[in-house]
Protein backbone atom coordinates (compact mmCIF):
# COMPACT_ATOMS: atom_id res chain seq x y z
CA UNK A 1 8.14 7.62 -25.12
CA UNK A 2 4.48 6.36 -25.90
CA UNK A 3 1.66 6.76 -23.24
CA UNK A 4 -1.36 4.32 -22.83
CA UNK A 5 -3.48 2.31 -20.34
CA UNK A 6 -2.92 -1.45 -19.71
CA UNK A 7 -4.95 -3.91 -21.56
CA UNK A 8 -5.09 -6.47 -19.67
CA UNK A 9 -2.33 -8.39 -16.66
CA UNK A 10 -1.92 -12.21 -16.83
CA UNK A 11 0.17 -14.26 -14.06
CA UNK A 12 3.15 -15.56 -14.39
CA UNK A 13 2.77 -19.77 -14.87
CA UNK A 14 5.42 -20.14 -12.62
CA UNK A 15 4.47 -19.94 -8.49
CA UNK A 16 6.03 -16.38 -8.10
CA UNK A 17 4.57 -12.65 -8.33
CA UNK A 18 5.71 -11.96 -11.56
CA UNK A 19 3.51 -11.36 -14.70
CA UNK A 20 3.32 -10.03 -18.20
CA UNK A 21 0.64 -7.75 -20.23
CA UNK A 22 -0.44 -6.01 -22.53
CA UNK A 23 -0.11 -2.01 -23.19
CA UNK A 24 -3.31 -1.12 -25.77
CA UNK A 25 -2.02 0.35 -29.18
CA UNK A 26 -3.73 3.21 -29.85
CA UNK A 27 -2.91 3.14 -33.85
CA UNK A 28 -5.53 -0.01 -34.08
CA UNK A 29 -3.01 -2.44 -34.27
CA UNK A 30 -1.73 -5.07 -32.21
CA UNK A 31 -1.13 -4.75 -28.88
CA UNK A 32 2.70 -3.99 -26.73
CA UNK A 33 3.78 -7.10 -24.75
CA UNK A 34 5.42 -6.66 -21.24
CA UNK A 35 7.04 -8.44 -18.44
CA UNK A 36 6.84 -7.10 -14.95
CA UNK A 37 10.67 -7.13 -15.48
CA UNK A 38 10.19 -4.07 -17.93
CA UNK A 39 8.46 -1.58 -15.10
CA UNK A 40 10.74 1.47 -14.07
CA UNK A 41 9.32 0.53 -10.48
CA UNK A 42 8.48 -3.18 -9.62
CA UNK A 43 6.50 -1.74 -6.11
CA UNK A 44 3.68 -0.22 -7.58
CA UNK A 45 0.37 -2.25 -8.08
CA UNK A 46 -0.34 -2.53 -11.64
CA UNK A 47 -4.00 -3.30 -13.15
CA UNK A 48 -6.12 -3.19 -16.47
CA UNK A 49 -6.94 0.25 -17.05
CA UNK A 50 -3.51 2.11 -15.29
CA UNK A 51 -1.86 4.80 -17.10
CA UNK A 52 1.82 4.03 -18.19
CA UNK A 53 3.89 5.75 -20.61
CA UNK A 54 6.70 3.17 -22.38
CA UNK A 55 9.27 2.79 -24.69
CA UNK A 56 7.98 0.87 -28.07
CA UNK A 57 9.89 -1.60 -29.84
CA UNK A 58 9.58 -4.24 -32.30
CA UNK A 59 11.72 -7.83 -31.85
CA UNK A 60 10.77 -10.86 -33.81
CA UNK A 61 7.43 -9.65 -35.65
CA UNK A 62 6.32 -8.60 -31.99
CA UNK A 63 5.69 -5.36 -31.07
CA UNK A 64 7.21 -5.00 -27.34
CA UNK A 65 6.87 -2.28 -24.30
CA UNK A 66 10.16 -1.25 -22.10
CA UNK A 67 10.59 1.77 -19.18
CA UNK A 68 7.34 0.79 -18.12
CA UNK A 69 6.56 4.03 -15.83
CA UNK A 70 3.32 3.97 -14.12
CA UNK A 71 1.63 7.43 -14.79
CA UNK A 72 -0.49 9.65 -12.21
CA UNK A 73 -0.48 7.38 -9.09
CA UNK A 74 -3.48 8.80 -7.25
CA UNK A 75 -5.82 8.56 -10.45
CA UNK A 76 -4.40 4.70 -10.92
CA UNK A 77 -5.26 4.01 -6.98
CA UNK A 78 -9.15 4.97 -7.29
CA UNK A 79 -8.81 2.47 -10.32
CA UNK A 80 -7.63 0.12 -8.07
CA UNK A 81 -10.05 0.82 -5.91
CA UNK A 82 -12.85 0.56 -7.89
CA UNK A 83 -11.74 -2.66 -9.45
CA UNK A 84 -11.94 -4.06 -5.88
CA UNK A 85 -15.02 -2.41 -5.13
CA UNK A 86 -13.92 -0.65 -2.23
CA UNK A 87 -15.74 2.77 -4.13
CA UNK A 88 -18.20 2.79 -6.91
CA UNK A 89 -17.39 3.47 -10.72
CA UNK A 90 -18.75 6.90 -12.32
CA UNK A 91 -16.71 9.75 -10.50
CA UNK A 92 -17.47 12.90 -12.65
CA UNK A 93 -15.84 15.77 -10.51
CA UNK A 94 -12.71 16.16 -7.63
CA UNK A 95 -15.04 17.02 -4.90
CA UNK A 96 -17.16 13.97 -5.31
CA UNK A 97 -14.51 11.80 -5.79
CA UNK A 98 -13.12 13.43 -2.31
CA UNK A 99 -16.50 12.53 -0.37
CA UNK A 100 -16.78 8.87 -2.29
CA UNK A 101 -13.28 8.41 -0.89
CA UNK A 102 -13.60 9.15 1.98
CA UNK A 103 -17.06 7.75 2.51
CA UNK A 104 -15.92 4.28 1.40
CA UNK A 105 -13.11 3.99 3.11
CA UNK A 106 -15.06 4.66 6.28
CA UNK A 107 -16.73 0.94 5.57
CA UNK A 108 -13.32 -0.27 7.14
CA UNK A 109 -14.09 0.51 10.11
CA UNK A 110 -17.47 -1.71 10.04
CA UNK A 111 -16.58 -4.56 7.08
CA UNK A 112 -16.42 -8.18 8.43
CA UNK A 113 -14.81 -8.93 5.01
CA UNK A 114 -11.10 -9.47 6.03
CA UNK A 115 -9.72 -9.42 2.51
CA UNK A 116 -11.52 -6.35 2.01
CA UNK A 117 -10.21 -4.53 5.31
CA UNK A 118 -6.55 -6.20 4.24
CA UNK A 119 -6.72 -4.77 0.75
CA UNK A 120 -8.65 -1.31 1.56
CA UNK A 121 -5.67 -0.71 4.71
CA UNK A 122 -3.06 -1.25 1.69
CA UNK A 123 -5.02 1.12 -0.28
CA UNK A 124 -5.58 4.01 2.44
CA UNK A 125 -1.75 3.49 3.00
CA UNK A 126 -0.75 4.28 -0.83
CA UNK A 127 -3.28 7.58 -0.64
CA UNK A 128 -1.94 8.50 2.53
CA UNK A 129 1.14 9.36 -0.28
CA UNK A 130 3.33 6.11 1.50
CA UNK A 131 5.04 5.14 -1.67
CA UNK A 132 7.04 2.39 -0.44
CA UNK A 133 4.31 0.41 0.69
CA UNK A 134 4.26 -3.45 -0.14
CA UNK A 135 1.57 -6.16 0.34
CA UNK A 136 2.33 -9.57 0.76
CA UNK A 137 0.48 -11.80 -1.42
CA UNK A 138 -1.81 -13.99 0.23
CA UNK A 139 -0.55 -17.11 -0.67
CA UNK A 140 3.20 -16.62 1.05
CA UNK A 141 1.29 -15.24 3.96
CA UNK A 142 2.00 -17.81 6.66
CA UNK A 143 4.32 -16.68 9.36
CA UNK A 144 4.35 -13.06 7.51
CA UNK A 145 2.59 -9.53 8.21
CA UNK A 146 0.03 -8.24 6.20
CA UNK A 147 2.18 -5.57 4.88
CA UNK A 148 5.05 -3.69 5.38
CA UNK A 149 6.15 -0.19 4.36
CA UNK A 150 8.88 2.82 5.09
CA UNK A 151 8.40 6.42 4.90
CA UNK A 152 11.30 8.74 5.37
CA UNK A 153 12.83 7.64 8.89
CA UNK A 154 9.62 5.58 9.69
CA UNK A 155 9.24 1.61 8.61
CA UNK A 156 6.49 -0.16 10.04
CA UNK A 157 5.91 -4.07 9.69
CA UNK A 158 1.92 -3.98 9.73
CA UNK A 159 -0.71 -6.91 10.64
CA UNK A 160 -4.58 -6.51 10.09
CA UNK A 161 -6.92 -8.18 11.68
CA UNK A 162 -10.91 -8.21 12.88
CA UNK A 163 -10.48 -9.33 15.94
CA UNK A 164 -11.07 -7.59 19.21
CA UNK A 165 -8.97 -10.53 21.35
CA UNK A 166 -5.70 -9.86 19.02
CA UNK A 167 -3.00 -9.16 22.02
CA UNK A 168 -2.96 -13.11 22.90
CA UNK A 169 -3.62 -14.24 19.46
CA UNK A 170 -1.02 -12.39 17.71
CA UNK A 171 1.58 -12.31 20.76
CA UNK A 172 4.07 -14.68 19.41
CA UNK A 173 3.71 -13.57 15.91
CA UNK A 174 4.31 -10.01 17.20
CA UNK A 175 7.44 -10.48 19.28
CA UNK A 176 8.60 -12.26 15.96
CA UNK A 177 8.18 -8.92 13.46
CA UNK A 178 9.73 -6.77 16.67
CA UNK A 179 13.09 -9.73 16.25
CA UNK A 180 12.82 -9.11 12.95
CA UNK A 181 12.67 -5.32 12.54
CA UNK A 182 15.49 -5.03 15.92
CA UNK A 183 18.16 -7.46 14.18
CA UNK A 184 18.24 -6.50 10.77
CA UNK A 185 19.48 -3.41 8.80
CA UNK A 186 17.78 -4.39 5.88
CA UNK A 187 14.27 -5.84 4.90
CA UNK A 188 13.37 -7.94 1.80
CA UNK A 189 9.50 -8.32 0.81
CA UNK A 190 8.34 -10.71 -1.59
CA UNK A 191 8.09 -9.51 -5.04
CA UNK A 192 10.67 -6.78 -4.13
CA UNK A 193 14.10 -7.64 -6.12
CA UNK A 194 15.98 -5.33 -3.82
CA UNK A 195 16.74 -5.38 -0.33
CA UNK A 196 15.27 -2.24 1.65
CA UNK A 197 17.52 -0.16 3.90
CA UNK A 198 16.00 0.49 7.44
CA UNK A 199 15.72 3.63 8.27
CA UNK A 200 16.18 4.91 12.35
CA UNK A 201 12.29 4.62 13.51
CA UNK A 202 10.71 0.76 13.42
CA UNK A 203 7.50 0.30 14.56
CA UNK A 204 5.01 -3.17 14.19
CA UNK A 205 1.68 -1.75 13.66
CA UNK A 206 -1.80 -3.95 14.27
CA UNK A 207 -4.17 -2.75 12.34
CA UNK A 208 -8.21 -2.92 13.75
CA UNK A 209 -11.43 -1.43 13.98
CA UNK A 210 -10.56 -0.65 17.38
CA UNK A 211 -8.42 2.20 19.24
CA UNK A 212 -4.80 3.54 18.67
CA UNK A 213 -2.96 2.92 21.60
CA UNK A 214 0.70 1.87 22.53
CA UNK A 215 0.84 -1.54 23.44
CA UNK A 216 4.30 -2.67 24.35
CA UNK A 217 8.31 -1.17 23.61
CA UNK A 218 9.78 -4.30 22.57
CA UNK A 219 13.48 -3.73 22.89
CA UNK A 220 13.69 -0.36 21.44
CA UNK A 221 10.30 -1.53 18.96
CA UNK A 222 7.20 -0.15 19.66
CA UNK A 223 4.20 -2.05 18.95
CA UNK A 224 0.69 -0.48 18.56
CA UNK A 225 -2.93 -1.12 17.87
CA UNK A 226 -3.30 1.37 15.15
CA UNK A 227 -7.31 2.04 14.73
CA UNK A 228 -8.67 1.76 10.38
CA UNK A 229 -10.50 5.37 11.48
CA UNK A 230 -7.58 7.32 12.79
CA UNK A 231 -6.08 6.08 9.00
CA UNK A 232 -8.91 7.51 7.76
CA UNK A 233 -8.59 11.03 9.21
CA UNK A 234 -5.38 11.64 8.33
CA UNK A 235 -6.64 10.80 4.74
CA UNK A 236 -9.48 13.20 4.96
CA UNK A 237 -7.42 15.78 6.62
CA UNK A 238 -5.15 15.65 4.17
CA UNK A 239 -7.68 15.72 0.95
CA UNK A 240 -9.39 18.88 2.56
CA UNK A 241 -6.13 20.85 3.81
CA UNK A 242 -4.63 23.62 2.03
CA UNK A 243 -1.42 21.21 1.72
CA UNK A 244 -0.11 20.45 4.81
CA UNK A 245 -0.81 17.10 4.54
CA UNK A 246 1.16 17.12 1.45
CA UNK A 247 4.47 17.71 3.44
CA UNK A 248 6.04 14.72 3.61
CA UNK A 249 7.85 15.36 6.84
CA UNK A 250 4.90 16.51 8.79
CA UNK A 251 2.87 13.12 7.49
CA UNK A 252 5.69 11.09 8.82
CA UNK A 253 6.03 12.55 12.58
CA UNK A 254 2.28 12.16 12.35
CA UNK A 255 2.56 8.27 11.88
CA UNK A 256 5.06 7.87 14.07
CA UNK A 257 3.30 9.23 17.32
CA UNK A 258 0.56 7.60 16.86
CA UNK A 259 -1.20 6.47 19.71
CA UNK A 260 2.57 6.88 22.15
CA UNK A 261 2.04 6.75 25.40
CA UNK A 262 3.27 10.15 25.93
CA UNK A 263 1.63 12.03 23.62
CA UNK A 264 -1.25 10.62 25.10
CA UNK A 265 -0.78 11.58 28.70
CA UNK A 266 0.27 15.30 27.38
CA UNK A 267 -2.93 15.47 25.92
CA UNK A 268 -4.96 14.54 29.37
């Protein structure tokens, strides 16, 4: 196996979210062409400048990439990050990079930029360590949620939004990712090949600048406001602990009682 850094991403010409690249040679010659059919894992976001390690071959006069594995996922979401200038280039040690973090994604909780709250909430998701966290492109948005994404027993069908008069707004498209999530066993995302097992615990999450609070139990769904800051504590809890943060199952019973009605009334 061969590791590198893509060189650059280019869309596919064909109205999907596929794509091919480039992996830079590091022997000064020509560069290793990929299709996001080659990646070990199709779910990850991908950029110029993300760490991969890759199989090299040659086929027709063309040298060619395969395995595709995405290297070091927290380094590749700052990337990320700072490509969409949600924190600033130039990060020299951990603990600055911690307080940069976490300083920048505190602008969520005040940005009237909606792409940037959509695509920073995707982004605190990923750090939170949710792996299976997906996106939808904007383009195939209509009738969708913002995002979607599954953590152990936990899958939550997420909206953002910036407004304080959601609960009206949003009410049929709420009811219809509550359907959704109480009908099916499985869940398909666009982009994703494979259809995604639900696990036990569903949840439709609206995601504002507001408070976390339970809002309705939709026939065995619950549906909550889920406040951008609370996000951010866990993050910051979890970049300053000694590691509990880092347990997986501890994380997950986190999310899920967030903002429950009777959590909230124990803690009176």
């Amino acid at each position: 196996m061969m590791k590198s850094e893509i060189a650059e991403i280019r869309s596919s010409k064909y109205d999907d979210v596929s794509f091919y690249g480039f992996i830079a040679a590091l022997d000064g010659g020509t560069n290793y062409y990929f299709t996001s059919q080659d990646l070990v894992a199709r779910d990850q976001p991908i950029n110029r400048g993300v760490k991969v390690e890759f199989e090299p071959f040659e086929e027709g006069g063309v040298r060619k990439a395969r395995k595709v594995r995405i290297l070091d996922q927290f380094v590749n979401q700052i990337k990320l990050a700072e490509d969409r200038k949600i924190i600033p280039k130039g990060i020299k040690t951990g603990e600055e990079l911690k307080s940069k973090v976490l300083e920048q994604f505190e602008v969520l909780s005040s940005t009237t930029d909606y792409e940037l709250f959509e695509d920073g909430v995707f982004l605190l998701l990923r750090l939170l360590g949710i792996h299976d966290a997906y996106q939808y492109p904007r383009s195939k948005q209509a009738g969708e949620p913002d995002g979607f994404f599954m953590a152990e027993s936990l899958a939550v069908m997420y909206d953002c939004t910036l407004q304080k008069d959601f609960e009206n707004r949003k009410r049929t498209q709420i009811e219809n990712y509550a359907n959704r999530l109480s009908q099916n066993s499985e869940f398909s995302c666009p982009g994703v090949s494979k259809r995604l097992p639900l696990p036990p615990k569903k949840q439709v999450w609206i995601i504002t600048q507001g408070e976390t609070r339970e809002l309705e139990d939709f026939r065995g769904i619950k549906v909550k406001e889920i406040a951008v800051s609370d996000l951010c504590e866990i993050l910051k809890q979890r970049l300053q602990s000694e590691g509990i943060f880092y347990d997986m199952p501890r994380l997950v019973d986190k999310l899920t009682l967030m903002g429950d009605k009777l959590m909230l009334m124990g803690n009176a």
